[in-house]
Protein backbone atom coordinates (compact mmCIF):
# COMPACT_ATOMS: atom_id res chain seq x y z
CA UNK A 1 9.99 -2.47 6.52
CA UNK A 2 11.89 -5.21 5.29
CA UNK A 3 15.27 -3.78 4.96
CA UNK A 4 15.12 -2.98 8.63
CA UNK A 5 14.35 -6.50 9.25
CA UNK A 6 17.42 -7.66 7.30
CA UNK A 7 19.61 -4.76 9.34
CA UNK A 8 18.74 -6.33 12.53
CA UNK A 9 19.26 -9.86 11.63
CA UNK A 10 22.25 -9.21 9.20
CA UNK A 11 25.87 -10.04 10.33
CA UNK A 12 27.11 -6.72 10.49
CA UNK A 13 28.88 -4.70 12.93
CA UNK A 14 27.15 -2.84 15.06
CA UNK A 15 28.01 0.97 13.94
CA UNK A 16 27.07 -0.31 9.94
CA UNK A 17 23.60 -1.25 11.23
CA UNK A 18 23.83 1.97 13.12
CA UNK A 19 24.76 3.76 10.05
CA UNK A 20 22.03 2.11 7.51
CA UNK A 21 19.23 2.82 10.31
CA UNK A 22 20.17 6.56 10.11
CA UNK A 23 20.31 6.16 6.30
CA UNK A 24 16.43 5.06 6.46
CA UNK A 25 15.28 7.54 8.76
CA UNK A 26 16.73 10.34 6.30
CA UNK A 27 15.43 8.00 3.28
CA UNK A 28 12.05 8.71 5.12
CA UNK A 29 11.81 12.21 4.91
CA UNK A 30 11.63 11.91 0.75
CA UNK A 31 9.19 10.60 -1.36
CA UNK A 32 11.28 7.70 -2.78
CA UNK A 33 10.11 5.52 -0.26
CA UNK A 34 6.83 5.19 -2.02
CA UNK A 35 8.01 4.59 -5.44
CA UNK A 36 8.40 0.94 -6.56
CA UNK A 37 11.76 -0.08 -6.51
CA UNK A 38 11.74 -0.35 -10.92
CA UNK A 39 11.56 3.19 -10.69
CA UNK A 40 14.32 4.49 -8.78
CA UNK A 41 17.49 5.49 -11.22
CA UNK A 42 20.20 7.60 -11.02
CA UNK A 43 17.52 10.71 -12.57
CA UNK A 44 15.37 9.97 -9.19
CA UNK A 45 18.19 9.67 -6.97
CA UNK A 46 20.24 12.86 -8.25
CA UNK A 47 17.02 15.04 -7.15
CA UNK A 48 17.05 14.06 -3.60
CA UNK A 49 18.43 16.13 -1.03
CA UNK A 50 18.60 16.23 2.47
CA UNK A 51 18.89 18.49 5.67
CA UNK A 52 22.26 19.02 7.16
CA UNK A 53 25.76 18.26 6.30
CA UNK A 54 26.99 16.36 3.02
CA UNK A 55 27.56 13.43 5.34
CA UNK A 56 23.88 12.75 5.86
CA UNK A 57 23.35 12.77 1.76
CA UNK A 58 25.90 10.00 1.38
CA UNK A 59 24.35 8.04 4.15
CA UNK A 60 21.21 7.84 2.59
CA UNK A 61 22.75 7.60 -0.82
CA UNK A 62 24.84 4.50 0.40
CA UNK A 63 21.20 3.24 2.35
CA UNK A 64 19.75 3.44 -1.21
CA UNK A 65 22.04 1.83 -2.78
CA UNK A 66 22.21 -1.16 -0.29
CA UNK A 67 18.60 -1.57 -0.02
CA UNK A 68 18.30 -1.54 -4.22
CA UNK A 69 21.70 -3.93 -4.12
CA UNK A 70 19.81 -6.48 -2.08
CA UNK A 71 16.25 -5.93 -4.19
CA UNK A 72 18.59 -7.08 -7.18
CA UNK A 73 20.00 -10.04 -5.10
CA UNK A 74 16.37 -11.30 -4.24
CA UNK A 75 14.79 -11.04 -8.09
């Protein structure tokens, strides 16, 4: 995927590309992933949920967010 692509080559610190690979993997286990990126609002992203802790929601949350930040930057 491209947003992995820009995580490895991206200057960030080590633990933040950490962080937004662990945000993908729980980003995987939705369906959002196979919606085109015009789709995804606040609606879509309020119904996602995820396994464990709070803390694993707002990674993928702030994953989301990134990856739809840098869509925006590249349109």
């Amino acid at each position: 995927m491209r947003f992995l692509k820009w995580v490895e080559s991206a200057r960030l610190a080590p633990k933040t590309k950490t962080y937004y690979q662990d945000g993908w993997r729980l980003l995987e286990t939705t369906s959002i992933l196979k919606l085109r990126l015009d789709a995804i609002d606040n609606d879509v992203a309020e119904q996602l949920s995820f396994s464990g802790s709070a803390a694993n929601a707002n990674c993928a949350l702030r994953t989301l967010r990134r990856l739809l930040a840098i869509a925006q930057e590249s349109a």
